[in-house]
Protein backbone atom coordinates (compact mmCIF):
# COMPACT_ATOMS: atom_id res chain seq x y z
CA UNK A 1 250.86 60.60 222.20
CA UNK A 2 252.52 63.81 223.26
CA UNK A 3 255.95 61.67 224.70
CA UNK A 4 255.83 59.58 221.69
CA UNK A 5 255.69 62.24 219.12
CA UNK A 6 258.94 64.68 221.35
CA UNK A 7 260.64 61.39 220.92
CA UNK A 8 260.43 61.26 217.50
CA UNK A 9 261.39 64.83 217.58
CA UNK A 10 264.21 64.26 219.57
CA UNK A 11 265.49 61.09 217.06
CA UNK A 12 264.79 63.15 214.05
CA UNK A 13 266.95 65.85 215.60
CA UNK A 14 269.66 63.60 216.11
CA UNK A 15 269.94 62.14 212.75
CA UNK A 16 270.03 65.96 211.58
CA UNK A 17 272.96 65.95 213.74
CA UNK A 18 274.67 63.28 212.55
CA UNK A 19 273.99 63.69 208.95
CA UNK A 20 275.53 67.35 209.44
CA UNK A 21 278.64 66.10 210.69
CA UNK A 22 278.98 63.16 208.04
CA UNK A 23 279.20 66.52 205.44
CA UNK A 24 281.40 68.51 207.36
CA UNK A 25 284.04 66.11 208.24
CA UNK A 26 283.04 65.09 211.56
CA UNK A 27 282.08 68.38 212.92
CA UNK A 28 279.28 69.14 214.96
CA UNK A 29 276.75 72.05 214.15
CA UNK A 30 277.35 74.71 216.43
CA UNK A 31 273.81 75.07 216.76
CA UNK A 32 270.81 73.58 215.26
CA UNK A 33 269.94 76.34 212.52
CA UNK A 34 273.31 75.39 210.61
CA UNK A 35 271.56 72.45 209.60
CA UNK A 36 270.74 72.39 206.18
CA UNK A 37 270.93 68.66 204.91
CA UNK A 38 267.54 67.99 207.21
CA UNK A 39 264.60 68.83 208.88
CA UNK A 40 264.76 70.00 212.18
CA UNK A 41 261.50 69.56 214.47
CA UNK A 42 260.85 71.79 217.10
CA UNK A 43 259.44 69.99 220.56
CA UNK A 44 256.01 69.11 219.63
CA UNK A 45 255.07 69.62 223.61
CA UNK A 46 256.67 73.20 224.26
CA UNK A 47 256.26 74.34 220.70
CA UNK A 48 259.57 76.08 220.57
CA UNK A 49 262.86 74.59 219.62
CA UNK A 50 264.92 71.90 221.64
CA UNK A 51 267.92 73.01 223.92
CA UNK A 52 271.32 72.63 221.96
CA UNK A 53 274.92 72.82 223.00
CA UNK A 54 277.64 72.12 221.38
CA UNK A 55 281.14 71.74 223.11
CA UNK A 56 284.24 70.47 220.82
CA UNK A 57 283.42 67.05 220.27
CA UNK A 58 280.03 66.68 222.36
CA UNK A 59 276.80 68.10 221.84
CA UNK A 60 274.12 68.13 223.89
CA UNK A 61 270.24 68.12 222.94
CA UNK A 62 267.89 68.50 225.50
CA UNK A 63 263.94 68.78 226.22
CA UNK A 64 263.11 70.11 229.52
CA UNK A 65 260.12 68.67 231.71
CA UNK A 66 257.24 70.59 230.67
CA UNK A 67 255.50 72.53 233.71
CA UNK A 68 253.73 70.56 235.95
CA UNK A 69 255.46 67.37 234.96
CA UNK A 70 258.21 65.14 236.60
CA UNK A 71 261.80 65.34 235.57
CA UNK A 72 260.93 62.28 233.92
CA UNK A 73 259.46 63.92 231.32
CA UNK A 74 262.85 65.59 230.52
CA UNK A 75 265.09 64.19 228.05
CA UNK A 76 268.93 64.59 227.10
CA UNK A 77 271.22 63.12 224.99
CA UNK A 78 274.83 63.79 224.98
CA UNK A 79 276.43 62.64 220.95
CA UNK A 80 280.15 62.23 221.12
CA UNK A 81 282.22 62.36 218.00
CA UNK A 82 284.63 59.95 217.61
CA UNK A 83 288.17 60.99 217.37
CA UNK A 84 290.66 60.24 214.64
């Protein structure tokens, strides 16, 4: 239940993102506490926030493996904007 419910996270997270940028013209959050038009879960398995970058057009979220896990267990998605 644990992968299922970071994965969840992780989408939910994601759609913040995205809903963000469809208010701000496009832009990306520079980090995750700007977002105000949703929810944003912290990773249900490390019970701190998820890892966020964001460079120009690309942000990256990310969930390292917890400890004593395979980098399996890691996840990262990369969300590009499209350019006008």
């Amino acid at each position: 239940m644990n992968r299922l419910d970071r994965h969840v996270a992780v989408l939910q997270c994601i759609e913040a993102i995205r809903l963000y940028a469809a208010a701000n013209d496009g832009k990306l959050p520079n980090q995750l506490n700007n977002i105000i038009e949703a929810h944003i879960p912290e990773d249900p398995v490390l019970k701190k926030p998820f890892t966020y970058h964001c460079i120009n057009v690309m942000a990256i979220l990310e969930a390292p493996a917890p400890e004593g896990t395979t980098i399996k267990e890691a996840m990262r998605y990369e969300l590009k904007m499209a350019t006008k």
